[in-house]
Protein backbone atom coordinates (compact mmCIF):
# COMPACT_ATOMS: atom_id res chain seq x y z
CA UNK A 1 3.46 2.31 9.14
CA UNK A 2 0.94 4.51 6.89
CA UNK A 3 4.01 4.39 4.42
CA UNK A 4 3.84 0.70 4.34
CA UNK A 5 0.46 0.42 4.03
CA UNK A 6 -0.02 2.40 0.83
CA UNK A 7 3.25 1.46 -0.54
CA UNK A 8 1.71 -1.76 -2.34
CA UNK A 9 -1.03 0.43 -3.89
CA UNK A 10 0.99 2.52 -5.84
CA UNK A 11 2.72 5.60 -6.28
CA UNK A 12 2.31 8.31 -3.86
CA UNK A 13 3.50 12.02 -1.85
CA UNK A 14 3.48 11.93 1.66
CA UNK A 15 3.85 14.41 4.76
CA UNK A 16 4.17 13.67 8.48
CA UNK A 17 1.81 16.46 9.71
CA UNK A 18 2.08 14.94 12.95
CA UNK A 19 2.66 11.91 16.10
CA UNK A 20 -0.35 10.64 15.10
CA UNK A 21 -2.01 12.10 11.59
CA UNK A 22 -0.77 12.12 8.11
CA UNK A 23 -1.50 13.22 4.56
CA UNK A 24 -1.03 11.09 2.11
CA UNK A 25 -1.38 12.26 -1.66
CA UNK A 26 -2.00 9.11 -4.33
CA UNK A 27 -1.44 8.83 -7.98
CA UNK A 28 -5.01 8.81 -9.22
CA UNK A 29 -8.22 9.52 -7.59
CA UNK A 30 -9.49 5.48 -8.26
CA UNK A 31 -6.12 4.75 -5.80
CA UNK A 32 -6.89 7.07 -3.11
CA UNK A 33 -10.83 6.08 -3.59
CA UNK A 34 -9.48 2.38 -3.04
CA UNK A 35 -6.80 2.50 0.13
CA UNK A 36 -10.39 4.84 1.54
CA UNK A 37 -12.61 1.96 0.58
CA UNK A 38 -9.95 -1.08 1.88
CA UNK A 39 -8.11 0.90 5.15
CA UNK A 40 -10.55 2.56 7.05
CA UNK A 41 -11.43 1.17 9.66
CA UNK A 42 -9.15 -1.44 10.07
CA UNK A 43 -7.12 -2.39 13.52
CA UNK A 44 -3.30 -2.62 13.15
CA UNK A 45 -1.27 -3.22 16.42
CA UNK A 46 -4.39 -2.40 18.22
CA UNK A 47 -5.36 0.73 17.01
CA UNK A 48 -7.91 1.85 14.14
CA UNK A 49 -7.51 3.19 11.42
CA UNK A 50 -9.23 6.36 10.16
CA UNK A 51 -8.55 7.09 6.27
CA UNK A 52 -10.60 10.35 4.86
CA UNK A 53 -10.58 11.81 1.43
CA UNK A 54 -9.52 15.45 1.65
CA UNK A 55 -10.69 18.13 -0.51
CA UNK A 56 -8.12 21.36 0.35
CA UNK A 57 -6.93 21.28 -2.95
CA UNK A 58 -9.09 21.46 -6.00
CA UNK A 59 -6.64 23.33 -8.72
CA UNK A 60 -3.13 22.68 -10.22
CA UNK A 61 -1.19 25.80 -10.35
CA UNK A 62 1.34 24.86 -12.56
CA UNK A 63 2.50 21.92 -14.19
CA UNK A 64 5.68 22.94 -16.36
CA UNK A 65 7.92 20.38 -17.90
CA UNK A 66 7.20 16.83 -16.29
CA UNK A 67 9.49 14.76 -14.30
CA UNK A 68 10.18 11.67 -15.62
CA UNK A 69 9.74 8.89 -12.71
CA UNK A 70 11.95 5.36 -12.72
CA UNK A 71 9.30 3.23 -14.52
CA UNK A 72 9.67 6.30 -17.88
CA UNK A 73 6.05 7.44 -16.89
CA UNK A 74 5.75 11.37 -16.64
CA UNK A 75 4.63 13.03 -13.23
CA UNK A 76 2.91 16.51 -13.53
CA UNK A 77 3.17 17.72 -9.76
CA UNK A 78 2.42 21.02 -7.95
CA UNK A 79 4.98 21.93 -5.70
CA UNK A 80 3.20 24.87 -4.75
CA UNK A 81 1.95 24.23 -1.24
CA UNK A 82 4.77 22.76 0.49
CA UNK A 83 8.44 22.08 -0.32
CA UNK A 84 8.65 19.03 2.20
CA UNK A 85 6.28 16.47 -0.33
CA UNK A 86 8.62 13.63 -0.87
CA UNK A 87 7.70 11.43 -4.12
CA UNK A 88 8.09 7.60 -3.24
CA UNK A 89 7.74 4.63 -5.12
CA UNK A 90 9.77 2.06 -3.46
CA UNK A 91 11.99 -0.60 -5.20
CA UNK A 92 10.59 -3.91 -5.94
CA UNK A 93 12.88 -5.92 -4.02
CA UNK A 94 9.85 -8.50 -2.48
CA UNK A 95 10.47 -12.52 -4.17
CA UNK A 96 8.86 -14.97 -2.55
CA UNK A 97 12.04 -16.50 -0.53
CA UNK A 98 12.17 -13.38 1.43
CA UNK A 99 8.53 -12.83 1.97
CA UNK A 100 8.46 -16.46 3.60
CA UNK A 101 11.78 -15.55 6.12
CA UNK A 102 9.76 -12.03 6.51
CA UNK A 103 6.65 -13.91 7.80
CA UNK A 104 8.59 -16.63 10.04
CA UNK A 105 11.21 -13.20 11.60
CA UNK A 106 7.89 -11.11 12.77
CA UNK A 107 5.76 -14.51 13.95
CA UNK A 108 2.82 -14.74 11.18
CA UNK A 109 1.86 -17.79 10.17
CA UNK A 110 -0.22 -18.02 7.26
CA UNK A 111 -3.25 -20.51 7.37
CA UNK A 112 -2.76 -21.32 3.53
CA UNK A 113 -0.64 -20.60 0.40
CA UNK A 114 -1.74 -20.97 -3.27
CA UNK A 115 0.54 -19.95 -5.94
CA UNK A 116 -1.18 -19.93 -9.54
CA UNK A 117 0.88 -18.86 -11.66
CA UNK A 118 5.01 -18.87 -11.59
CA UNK A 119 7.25 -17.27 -13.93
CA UNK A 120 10.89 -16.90 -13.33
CA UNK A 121 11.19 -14.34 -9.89
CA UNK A 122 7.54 -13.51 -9.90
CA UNK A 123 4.92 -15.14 -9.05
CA UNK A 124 0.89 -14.79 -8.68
CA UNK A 125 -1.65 -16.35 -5.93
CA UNK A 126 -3.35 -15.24 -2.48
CA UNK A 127 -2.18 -15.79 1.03
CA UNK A 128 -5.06 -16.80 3.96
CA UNK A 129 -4.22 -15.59 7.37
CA UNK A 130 -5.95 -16.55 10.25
CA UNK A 131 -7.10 -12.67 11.44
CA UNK A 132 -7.33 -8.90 10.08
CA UNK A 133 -4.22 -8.14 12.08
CA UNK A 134 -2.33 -10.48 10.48
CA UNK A 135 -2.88 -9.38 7.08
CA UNK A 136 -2.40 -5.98 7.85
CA UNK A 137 0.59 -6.77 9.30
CA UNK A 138 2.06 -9.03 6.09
CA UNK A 139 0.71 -6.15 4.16
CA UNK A 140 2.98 -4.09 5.52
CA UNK A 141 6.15 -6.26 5.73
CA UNK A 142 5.43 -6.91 1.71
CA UNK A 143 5.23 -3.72 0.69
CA UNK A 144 7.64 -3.51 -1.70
CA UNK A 145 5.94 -5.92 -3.79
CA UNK A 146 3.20 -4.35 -6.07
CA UNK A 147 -0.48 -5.55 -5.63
CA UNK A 148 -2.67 -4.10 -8.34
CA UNK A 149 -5.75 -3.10 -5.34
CA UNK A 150 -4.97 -5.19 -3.10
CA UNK A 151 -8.03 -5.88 -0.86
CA UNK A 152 -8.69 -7.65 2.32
CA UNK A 153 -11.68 -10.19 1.98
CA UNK A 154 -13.35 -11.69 4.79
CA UNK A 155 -15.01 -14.85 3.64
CA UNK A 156 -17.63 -17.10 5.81
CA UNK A 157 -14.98 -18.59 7.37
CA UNK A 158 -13.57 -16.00 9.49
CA UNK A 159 -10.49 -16.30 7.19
CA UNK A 160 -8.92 -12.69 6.05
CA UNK A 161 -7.14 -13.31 2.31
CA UNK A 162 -4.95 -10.60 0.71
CA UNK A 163 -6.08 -10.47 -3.10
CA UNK A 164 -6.00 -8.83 -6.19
């Protein structure tokens, strides 16, 4: 679920440390300062979530030759503390026919749809839903498409819209 969640903000390491706790390593300190900012404290499936900053680490130890990741940037990572970090960036696979079926398969309606902007498979614009949960929840199922920071906004009207 935590995967899910900061799937759409980027690139990241992650490691189960437990049932009910992870770690979760992002890309740049502006990303992890954002899912902090966005995620914490939010209710999924009713329970809360609680999403800290953690300082353990404060030096590189090596960085070597860097790997080059699927999108031709380079990644300088220490693989120094544990041997079970998994790098993830997941496929972009989301188009908008299949985020529609994904919505109508798990039972969340969205109040409203605005598409600006439409260019051959991609497309820009926000989705409303009618609670928190439900965002959350189409967050998750769309995580394979990128939002640059996605953020959940709670206007006046009670309405939750996922942005960027």
């Amino acid at each position: 679920m935590v995967y899910n969640l900061c799937c759409s903000y980027g690139r990241f390491s992650s490691r189960a440390d437990g049932y009910s706790t992870c770690f979760v390593e992002m890309l740049r300190s502006s990303i992890a300062n954002c899912v902090c900012r966005n995620l914490d404290g939010c209710e999924l499936n009713g329970k809360r979530l609680s999403v800290e900053k953690s300082f353990h680490k404060v030096a590189i130890y090596s960085l070597g030759l860097p790997f080059e990741m699927p999108d031709g940037t380079p990644l300088f990572k220490d693989f120094a503390d544990t041997i079970r970090e998994n790098l993830t960036w997941a496929p972009k696979k989301g188009q908008p026919p299949m985020i529609s079926k994904l919505f109508e398969s798990f039972s969340i309606q969205p109040r409203n749809v605005v598409i600006w902007l439409m260019v051959r498979d991609t497309c820009a614009g926000s989705v409303v839903f009618q609670s928190q949960d439900d965002a959350l929840k189409a967050l998750m199922l769309v995580n394979n498409c990128k939002i640059r920071d996605p953020i959940l906004i709670e206007d006046t009207s009670s309405d939750y819209v996922l942005a960027n």
